[in-house]
N, C-alpha and C. Protein backbone atom coordinates (compact mmCIF):
# COMPACT_ATOMS: atom_id res chain seq x y z
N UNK A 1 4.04 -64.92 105.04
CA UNK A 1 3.86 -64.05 103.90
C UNK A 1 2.99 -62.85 104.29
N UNK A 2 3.15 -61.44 104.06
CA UNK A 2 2.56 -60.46 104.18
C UNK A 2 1.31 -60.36 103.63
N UNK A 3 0.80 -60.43 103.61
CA UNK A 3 -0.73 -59.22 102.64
C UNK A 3 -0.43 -57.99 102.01
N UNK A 4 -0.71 -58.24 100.95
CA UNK A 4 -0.88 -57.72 99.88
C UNK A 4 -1.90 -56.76 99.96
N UNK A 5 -1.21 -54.68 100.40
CA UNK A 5 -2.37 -54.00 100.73
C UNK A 5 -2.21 -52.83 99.84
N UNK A 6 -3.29 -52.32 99.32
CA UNK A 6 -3.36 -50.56 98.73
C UNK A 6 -3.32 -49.11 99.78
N UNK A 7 -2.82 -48.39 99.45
CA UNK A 7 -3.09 -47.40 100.33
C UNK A 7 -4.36 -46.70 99.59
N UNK A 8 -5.59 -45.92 99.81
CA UNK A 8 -6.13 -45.53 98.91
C UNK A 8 -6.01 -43.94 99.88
N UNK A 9 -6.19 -42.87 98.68
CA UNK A 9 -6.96 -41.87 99.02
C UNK A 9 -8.33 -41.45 98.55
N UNK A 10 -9.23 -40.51 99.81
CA UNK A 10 -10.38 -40.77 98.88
C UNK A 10 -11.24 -39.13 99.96
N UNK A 11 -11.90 -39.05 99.06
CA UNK A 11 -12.57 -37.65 99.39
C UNK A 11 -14.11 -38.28 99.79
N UNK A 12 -14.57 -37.81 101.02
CA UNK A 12 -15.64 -37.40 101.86
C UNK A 12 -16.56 -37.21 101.50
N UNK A 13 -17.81 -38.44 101.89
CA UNK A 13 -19.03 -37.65 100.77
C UNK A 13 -19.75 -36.75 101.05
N UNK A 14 -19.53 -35.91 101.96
CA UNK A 14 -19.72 -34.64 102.99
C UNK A 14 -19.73 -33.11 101.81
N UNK A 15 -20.34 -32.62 101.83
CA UNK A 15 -20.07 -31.35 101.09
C UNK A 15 -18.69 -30.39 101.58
N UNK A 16 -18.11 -31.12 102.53
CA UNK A 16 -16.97 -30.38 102.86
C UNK A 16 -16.00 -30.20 102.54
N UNK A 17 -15.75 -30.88 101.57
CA UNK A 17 -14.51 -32.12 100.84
C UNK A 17 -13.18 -32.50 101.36
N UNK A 18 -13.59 -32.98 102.49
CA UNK A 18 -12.98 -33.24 103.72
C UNK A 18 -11.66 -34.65 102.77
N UNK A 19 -10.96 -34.92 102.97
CA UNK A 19 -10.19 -36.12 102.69
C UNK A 19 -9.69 -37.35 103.64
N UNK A 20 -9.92 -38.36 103.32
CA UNK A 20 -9.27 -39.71 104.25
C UNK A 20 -8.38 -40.47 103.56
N UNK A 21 -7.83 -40.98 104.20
CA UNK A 21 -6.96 -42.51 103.22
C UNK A 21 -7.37 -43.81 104.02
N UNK A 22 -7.51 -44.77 103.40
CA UNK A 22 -7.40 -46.23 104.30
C UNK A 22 -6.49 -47.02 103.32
N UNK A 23 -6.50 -48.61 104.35
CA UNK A 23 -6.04 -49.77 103.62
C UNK A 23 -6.49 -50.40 103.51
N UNK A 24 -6.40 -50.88 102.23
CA UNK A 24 -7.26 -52.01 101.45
C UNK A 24 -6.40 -53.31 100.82
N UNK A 25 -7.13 -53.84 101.44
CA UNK A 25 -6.51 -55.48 100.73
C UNK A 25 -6.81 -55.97 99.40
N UNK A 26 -5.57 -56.09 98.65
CA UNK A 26 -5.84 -56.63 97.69
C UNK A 26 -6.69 -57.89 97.45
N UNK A 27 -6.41 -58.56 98.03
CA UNK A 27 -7.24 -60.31 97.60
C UNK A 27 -8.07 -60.13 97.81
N UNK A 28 -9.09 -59.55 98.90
CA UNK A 28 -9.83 -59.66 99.03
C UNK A 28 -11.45 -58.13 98.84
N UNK A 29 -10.36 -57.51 98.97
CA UNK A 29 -10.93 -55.58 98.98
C UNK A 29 -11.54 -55.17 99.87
N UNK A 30 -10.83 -55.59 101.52
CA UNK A 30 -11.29 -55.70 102.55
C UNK A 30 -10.95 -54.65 102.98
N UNK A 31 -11.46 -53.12 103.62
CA UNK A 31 -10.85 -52.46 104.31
C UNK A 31 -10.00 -52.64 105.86
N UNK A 32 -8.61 -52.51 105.60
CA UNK A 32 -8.17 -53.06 107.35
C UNK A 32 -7.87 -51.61 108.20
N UNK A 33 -8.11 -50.46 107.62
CA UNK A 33 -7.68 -49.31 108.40
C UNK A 33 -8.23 -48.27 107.24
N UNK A 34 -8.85 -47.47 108.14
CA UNK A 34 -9.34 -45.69 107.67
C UNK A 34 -8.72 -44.72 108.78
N UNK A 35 -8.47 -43.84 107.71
CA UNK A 35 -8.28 -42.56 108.95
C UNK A 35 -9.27 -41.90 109.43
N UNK A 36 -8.52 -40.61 110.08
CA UNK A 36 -9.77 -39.52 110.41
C UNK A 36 -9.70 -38.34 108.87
N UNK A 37 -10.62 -37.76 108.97
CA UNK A 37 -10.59 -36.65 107.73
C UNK A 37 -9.70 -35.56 107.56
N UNK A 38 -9.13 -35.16 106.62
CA UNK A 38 -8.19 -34.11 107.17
C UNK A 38 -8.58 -33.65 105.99
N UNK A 39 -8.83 -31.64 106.33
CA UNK A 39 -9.02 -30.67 105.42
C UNK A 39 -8.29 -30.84 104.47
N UNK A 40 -7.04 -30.90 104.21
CA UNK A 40 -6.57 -30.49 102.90
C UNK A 40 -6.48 -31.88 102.21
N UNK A 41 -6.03 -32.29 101.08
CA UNK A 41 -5.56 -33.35 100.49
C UNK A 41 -4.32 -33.56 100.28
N UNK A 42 -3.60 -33.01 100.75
CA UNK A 42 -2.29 -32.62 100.98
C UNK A 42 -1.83 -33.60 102.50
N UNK A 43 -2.45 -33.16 103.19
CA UNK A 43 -2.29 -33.29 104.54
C UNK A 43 -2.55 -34.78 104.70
N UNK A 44 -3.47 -35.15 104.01
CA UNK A 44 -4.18 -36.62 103.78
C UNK A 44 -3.27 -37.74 103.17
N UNK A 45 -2.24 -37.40 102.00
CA UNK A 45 -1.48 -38.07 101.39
C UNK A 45 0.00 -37.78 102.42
N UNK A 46 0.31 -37.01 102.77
CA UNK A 46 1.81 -36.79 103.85
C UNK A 46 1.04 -38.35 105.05
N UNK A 47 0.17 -38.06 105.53
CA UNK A 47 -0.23 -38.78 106.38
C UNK A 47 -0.58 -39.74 106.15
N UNK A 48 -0.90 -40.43 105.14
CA UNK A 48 -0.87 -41.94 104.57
C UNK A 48 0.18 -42.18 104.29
N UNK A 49 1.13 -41.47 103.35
CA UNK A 49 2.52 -42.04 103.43
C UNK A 49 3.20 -42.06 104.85
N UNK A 50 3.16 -41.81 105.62
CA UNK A 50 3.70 -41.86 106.67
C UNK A 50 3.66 -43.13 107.09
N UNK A 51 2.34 -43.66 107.58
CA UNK A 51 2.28 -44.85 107.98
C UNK A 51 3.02 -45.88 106.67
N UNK A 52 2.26 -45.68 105.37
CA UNK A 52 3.19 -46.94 104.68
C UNK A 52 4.33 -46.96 105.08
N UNK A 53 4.61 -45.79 104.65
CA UNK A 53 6.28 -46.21 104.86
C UNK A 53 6.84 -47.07 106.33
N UNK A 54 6.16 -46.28 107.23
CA UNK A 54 6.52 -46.78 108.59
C UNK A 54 6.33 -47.97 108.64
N UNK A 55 5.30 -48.58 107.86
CA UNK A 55 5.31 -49.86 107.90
C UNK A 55 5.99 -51.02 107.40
N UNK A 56 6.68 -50.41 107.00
CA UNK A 56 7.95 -50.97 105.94
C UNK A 56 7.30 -51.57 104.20
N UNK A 57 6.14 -51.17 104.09
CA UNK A 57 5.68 -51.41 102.77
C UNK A 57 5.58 -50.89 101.74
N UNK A 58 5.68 -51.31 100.70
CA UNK A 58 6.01 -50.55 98.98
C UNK A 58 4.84 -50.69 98.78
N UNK A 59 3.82 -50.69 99.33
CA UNK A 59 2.37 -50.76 98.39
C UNK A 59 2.33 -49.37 97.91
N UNK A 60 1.71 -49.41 96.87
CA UNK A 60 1.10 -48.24 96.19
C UNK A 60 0.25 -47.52 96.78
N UNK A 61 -0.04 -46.52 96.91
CA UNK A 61 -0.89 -45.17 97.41
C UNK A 61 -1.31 -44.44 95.88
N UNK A 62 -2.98 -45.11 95.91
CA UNK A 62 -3.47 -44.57 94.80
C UNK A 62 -4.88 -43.50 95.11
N UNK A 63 -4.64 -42.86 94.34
CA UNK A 63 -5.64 -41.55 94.21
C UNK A 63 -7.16 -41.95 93.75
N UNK A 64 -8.04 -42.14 94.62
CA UNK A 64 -9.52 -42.78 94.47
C UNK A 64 -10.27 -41.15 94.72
N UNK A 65 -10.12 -39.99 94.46
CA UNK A 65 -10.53 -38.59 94.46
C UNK A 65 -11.52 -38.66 92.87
């Protein structure tokens, strides 16, 4: 059985307002992966979907901004 994961996005507590995404486990709310920061928030969500998808998973990618 897979794990059950969130994609999150989430903004930088940096005055830069830099953006990341990670994955988060549901059961438990374990982070299993962060990215690196990427300027836009744009750039941040193309690049989290990327991997879900690649990963073959329907989890949700939710907006934590």
């Amino acid at each position: 059985m897979a794990a059950q994961v969130e994609y999150q996005l989430h903004k930088a507590a940096s005055g830069n307002q830099h953006y990341y995404w990670r994955v988060v486990s549901t059961g438990n709310n374990k982070v299993l992966a962060t990215s690196e920061t990427y300027w836009n928030r744009d750039d941040a969500i193309r690049a989290g979907n990327l991997v879900r998808l690649n990963s073959g998973s329907n989890a949700d990618f939710n907006d934590h901004t």
